[in-house]
PDB file of N, CA and C in Angstrom:
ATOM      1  N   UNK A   1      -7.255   5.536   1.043  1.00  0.00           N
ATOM      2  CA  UNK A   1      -7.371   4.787   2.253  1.00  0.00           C
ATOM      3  C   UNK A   1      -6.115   3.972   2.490  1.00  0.00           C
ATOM      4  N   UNK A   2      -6.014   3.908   3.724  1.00  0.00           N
ATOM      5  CA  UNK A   2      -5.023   2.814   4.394  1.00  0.00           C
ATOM      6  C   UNK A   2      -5.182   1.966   5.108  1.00  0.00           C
ATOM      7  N   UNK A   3      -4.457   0.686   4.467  1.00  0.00           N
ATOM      8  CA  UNK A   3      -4.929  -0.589   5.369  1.00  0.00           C
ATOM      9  C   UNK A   3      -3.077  -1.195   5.678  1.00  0.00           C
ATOM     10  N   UNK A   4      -3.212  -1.428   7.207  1.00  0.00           N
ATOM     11  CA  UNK A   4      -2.040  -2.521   7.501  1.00  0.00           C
ATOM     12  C   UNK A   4      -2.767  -3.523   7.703  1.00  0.00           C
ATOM     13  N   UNK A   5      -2.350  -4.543   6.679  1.00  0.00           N
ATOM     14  CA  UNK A   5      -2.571  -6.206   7.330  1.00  0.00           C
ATOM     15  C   UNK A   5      -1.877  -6.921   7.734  1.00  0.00           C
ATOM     16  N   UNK A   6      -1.499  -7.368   8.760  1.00  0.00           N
ATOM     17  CA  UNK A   6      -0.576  -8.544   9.711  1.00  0.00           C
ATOM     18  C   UNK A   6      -1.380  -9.862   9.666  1.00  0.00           C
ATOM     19  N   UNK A   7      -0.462 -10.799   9.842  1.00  0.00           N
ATOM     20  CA  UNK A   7      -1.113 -12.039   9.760  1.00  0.00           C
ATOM     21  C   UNK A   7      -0.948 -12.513  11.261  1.00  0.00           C
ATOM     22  N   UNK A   8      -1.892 -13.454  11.638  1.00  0.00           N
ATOM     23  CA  UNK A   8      -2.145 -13.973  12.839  1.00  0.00           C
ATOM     24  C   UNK A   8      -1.272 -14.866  13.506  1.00  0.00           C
ATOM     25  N   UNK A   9       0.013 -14.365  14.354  1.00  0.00           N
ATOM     26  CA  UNK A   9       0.675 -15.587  14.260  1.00  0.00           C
ATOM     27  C   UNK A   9       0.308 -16.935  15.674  1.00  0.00           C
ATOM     28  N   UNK A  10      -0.528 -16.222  16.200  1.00  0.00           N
ATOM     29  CA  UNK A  10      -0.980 -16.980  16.784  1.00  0.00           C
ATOM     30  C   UNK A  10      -1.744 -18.546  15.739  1.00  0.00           C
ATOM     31  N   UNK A  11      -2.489 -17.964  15.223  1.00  0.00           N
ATOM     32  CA  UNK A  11      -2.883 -19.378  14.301  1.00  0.00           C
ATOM     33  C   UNK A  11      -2.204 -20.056  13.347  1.00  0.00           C
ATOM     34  N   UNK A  12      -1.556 -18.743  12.645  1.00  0.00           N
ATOM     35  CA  UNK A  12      -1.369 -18.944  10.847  1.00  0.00           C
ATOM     36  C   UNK A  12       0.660 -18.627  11.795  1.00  0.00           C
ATOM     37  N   UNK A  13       1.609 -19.487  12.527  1.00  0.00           N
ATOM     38  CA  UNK A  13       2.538 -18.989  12.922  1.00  0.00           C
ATOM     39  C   UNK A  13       3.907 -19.131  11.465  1.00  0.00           C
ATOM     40  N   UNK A  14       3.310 -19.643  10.084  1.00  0.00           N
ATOM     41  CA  UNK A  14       3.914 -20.219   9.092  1.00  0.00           C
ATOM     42  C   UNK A  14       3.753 -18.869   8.068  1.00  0.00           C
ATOM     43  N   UNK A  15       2.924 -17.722   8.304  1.00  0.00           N
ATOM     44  CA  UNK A  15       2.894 -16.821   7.596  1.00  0.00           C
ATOM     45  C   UNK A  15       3.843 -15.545   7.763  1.00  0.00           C
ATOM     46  N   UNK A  16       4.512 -15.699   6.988  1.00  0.00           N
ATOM     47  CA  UNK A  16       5.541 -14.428   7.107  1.00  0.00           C
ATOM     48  C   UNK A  16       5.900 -13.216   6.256  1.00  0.00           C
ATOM     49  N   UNK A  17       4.310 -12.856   5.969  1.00  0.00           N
ATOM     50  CA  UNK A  17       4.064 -11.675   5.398  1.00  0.00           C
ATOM     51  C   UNK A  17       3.320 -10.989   5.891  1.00  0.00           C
ATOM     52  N   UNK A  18       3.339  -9.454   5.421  1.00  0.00           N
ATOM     53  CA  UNK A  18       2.872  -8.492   5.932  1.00  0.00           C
ATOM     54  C   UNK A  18       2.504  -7.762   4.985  1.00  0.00           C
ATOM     55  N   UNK A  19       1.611  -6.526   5.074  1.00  0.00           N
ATOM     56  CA  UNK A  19       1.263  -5.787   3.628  1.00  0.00           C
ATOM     57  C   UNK A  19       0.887  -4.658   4.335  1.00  0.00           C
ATOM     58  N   UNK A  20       1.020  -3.451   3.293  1.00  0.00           N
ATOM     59  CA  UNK A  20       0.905  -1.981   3.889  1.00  0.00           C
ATOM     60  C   UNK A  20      -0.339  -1.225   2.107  1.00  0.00           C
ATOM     61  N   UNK A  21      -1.428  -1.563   2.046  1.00  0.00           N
ATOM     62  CA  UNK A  21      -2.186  -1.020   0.678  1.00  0.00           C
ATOM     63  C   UNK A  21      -2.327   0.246   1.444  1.00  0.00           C
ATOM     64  N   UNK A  22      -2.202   0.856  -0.162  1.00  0.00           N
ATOM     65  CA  UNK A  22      -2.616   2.412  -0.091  1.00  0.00           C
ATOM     66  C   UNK A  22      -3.537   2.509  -1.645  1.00  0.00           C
ATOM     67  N   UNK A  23      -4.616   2.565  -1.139  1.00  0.00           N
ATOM     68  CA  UNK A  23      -5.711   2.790  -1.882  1.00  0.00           C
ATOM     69  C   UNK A  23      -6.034   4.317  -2.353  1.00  0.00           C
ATOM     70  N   UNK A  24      -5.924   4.810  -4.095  1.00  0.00           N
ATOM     71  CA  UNK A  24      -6.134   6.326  -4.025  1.00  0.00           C
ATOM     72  C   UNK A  24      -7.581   5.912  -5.250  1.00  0.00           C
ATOM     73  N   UNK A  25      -8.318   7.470  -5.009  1.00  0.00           N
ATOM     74  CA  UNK A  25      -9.268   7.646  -5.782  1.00  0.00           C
ATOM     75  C   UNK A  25      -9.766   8.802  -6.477  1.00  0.00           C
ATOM     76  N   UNK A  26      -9.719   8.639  -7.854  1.00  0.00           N
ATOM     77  CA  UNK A  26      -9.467   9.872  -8.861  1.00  0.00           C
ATOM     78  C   UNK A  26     -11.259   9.809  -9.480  1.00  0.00           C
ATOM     79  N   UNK A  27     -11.736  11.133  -9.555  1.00  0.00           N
ATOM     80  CA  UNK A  27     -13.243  11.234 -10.301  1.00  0.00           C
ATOM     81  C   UNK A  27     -12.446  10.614 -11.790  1.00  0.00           C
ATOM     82  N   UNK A  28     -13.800   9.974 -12.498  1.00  0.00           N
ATOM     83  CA  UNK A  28     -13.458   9.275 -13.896  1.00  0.00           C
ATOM     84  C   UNK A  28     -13.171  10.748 -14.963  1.00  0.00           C
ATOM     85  N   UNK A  29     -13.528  11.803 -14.605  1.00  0.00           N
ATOM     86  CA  UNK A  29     -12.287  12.497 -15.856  1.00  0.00           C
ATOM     87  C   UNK A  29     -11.327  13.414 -15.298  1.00  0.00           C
ATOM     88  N   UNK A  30     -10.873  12.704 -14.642  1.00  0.00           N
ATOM     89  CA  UNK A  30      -9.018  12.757 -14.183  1.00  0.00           C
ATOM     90  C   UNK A  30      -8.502  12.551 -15.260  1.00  0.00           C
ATOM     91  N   UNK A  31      -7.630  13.628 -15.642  1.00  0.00           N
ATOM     92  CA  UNK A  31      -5.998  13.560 -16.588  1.00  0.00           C
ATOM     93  C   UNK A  31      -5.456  12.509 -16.392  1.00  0.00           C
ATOM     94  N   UNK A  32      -4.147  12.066 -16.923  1.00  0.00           N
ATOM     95  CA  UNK A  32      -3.578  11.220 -17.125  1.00  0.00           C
ATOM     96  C   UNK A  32      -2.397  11.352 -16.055  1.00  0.00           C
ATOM     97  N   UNK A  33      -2.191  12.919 -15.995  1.00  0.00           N
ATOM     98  CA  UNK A  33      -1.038  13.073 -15.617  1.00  0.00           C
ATOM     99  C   UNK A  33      -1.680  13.593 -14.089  1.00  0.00           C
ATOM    100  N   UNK A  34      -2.914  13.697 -13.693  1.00  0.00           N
ATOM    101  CA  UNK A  34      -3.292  13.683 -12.609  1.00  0.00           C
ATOM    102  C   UNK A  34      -3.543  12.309 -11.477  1.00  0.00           C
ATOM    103  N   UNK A  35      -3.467  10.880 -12.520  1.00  0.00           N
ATOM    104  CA  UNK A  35      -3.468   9.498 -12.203  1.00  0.00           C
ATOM    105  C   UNK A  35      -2.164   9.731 -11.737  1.00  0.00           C
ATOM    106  N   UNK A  36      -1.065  10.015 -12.329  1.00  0.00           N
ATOM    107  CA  UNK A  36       0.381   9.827 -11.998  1.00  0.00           C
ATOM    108  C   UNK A  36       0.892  10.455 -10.941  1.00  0.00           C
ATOM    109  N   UNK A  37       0.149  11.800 -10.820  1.00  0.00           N
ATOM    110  CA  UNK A  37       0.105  12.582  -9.331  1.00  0.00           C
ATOM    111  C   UNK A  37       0.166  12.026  -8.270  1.00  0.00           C
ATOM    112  N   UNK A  38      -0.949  11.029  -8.407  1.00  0.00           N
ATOM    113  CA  UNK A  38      -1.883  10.438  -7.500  1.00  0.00           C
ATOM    114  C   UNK A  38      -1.108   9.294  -7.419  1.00  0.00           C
ATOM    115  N   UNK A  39      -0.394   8.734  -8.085  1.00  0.00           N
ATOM    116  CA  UNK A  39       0.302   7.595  -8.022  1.00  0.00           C
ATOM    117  C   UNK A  39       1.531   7.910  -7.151  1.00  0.00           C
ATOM    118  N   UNK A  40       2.175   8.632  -7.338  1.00  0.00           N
ATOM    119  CA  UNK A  40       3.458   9.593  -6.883  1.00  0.00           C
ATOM    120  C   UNK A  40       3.713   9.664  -5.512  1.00  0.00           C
ATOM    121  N   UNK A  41       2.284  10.183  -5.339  1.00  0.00           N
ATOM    122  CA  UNK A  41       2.135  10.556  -3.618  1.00  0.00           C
ATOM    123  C   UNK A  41       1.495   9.445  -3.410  1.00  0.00           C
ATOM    124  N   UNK A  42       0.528   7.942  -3.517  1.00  0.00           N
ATOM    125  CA  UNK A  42       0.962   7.105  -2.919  1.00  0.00           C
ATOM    126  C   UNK A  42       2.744   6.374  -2.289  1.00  0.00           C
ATOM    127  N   UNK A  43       3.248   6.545  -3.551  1.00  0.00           N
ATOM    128  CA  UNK A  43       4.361   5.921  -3.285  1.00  0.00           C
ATOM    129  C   UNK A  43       5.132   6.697  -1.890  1.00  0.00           C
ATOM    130  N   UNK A  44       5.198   8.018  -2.148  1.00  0.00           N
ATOM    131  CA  UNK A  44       5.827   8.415  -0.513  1.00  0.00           C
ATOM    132  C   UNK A  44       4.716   8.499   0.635  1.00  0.00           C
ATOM    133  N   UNK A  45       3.399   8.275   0.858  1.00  0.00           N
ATOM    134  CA  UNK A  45       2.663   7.622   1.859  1.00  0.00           C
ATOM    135  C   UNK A  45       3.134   6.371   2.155  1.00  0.00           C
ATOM    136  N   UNK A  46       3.625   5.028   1.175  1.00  0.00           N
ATOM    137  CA  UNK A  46       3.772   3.877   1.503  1.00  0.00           C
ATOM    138  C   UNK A  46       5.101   4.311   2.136  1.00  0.00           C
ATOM    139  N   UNK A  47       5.972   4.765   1.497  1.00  0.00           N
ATOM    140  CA  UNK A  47       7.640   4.488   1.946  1.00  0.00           C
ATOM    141  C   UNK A  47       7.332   5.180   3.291  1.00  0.00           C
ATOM    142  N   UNK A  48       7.065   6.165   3.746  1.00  0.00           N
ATOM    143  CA  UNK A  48       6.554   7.124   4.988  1.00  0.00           C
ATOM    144  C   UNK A  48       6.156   6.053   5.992  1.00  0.00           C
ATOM    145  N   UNK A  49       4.799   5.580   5.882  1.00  0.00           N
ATOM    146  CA  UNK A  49       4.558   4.460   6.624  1.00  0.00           C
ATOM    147  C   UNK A  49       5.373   3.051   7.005  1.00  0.00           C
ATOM    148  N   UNK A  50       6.596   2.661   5.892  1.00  0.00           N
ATOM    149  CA  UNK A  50       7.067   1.399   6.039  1.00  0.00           C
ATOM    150  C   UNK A  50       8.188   2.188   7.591  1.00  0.00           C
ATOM    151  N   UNK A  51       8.539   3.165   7.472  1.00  0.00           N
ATOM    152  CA  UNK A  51       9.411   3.610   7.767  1.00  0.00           C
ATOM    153  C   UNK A  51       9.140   4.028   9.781  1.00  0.00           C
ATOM    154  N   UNK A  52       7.693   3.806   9.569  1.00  0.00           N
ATOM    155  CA  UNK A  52       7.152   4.553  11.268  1.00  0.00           C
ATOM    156  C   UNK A  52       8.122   3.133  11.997  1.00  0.00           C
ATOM    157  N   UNK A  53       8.431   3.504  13.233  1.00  0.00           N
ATOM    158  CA  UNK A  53       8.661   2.342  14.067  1.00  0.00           C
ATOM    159  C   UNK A  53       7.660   1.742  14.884  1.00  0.00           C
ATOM    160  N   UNK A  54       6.321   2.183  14.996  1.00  0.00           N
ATOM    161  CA  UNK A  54       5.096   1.281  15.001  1.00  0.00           C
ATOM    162  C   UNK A  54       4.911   0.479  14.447  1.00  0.00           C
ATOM    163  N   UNK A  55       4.902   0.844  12.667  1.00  0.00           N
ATOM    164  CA  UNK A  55       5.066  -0.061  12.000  1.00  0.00           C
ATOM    165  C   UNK A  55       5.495  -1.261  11.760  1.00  0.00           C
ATOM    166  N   UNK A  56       7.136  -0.615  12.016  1.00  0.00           N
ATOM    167  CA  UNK A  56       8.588  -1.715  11.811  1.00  0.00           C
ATOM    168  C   UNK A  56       8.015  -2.812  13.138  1.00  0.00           C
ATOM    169  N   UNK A  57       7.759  -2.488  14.323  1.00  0.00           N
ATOM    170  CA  UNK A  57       7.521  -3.271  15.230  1.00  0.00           C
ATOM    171  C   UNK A  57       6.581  -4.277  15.098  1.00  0.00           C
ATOM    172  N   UNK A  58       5.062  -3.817  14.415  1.00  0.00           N
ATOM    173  CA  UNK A  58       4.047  -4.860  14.089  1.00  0.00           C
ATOM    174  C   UNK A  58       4.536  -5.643  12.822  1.00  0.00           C
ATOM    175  N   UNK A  59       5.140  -5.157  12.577  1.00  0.00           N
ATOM    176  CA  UNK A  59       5.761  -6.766  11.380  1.00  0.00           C
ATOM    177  C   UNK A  59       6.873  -6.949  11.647  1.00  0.00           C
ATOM    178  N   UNK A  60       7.484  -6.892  12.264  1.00  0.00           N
ATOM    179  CA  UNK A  60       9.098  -7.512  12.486  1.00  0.00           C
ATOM    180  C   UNK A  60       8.241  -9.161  12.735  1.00  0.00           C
ATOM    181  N   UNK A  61       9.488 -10.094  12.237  1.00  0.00           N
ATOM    182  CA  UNK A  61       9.275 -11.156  11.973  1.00  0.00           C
ATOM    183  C   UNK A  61       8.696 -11.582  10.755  1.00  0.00           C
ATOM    184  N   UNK A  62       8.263 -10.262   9.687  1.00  0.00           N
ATOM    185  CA  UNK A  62       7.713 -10.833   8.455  1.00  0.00           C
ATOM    186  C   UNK A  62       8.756 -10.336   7.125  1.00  0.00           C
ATOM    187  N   UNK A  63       8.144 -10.570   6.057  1.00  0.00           N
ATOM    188  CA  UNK A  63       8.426  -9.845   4.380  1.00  0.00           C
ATOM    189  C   UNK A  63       7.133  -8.351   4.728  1.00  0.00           C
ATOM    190  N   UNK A  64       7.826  -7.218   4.802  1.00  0.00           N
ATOM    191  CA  UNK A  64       6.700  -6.325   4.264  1.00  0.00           C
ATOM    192  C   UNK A  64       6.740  -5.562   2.874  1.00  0.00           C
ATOM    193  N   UNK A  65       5.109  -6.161   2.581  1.00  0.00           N
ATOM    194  CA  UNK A  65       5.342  -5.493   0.842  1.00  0.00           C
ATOM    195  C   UNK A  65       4.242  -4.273   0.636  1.00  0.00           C
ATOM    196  N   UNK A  66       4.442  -3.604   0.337  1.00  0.00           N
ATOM    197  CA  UNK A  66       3.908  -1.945  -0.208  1.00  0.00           C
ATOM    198  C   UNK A  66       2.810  -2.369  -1.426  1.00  0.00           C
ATOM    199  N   UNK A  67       1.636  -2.287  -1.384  1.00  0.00           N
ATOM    200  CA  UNK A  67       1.000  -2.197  -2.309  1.00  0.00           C
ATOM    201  C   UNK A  67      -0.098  -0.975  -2.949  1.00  0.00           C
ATOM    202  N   UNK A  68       0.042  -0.239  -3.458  1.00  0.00           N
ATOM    203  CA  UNK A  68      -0.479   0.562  -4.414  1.00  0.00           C
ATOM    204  C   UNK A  68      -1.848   0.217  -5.451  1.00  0.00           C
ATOM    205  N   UNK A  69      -2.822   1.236  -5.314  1.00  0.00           N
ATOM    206  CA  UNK A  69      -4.098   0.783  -6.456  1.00  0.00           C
ATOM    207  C   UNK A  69      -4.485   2.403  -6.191  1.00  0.00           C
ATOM    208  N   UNK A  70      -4.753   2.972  -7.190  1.00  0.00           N
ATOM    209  CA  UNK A  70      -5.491   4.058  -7.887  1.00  0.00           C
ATOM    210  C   UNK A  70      -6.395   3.633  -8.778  1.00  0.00           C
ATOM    211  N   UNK A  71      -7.782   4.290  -8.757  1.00  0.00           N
ATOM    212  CA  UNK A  71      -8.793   3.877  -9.358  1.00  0.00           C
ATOM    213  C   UNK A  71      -9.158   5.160  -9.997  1.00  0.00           C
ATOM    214  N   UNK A  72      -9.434   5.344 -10.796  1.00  0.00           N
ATOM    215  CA  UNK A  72     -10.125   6.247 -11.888  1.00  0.00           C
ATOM    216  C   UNK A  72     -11.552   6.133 -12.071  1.00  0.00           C
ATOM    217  N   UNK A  73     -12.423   6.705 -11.510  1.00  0.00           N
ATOM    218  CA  UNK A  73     -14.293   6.734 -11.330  1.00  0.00           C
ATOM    219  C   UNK A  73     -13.903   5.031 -11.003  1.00  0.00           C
ATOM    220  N   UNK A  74     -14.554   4.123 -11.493  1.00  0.00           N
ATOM    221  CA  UNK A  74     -14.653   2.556 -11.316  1.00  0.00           C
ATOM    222  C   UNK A  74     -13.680   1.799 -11.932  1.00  0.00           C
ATOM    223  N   UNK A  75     -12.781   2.211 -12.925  1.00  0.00           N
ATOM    224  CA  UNK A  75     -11.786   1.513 -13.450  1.00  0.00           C
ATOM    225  C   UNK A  75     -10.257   1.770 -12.387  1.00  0.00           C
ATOM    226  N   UNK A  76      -9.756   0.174 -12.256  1.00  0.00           N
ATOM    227  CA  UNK A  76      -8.450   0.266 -11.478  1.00  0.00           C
ATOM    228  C   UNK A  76      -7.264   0.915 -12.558  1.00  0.00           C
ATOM    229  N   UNK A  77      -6.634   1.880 -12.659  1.00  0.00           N
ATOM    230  CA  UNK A  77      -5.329   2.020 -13.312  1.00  0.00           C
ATOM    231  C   UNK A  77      -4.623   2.082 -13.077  1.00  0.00           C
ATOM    232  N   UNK A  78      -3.811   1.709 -11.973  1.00  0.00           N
ATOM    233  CA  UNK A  78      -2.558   1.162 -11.131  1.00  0.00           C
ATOM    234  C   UNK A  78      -3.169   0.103 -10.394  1.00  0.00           C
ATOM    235  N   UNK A  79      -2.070  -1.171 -10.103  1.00  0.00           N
ATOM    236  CA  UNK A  79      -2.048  -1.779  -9.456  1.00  0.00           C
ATOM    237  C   UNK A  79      -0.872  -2.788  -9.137  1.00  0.00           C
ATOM    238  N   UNK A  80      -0.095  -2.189  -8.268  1.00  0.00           N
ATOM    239  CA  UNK A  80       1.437  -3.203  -8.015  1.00  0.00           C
ATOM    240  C   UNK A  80       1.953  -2.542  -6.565  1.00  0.00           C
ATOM    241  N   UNK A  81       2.889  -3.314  -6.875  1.00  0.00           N
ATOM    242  CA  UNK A  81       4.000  -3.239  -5.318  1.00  0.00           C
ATOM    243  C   UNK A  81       5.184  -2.310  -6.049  1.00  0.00           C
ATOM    244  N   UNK A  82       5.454  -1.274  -5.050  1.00  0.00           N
ATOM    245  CA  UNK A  82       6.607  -0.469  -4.870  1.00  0.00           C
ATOM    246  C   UNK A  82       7.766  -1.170  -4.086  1.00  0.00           C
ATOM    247  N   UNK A  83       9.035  -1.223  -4.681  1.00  0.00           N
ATOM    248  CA  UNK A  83      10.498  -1.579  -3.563  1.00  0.00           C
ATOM    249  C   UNK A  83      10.987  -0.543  -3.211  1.00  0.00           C
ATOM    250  N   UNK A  84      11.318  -0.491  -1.833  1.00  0.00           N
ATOM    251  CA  UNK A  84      11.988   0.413  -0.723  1.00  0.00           C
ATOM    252  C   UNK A  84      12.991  -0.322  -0.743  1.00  0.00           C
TER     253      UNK A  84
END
């Protein structure tokens, strides 16, 4: 799944971040090296998306940070930010 979150600058006009999660989900007996798959191709979904100019437009004016989580059946086994 994909979520863009923007912050409100109408209210919150002191917030100057932005976030792009890419949520992946592996059945619990996924390989190891099938987590890393899965990790892989998040990372060029995020860079792909930072890159749309839809994108660039709804956060201009912020920090945008890339965040990544792969889950394995119910356990998280990734979870961080990628740099572009």
């Amino acid at each position: 799944g994909d979520f863009l979150m923007l912050p409100d600058k109408e209210r919150y006009p002191d917030i100057a971040h932005s976030y792009i999660l890419e949520l992946k989900y592996l059945k619990p007996t996924a390989t190891d090296a099938e987590v890393e798959a899965k990790s892989k191709e998040a990372d060029g979904q995020l860079l792909k998306y930072s890159k749309d100019k839809i994108v660039k437009r709804l956060c201009s004016g912020t920090q945008l940070h890339l965040l990544k989580t792969v889950f394995r059946g119910a356990n998280m086994t990734i979870c961080t930010a990628i740099n572009y």
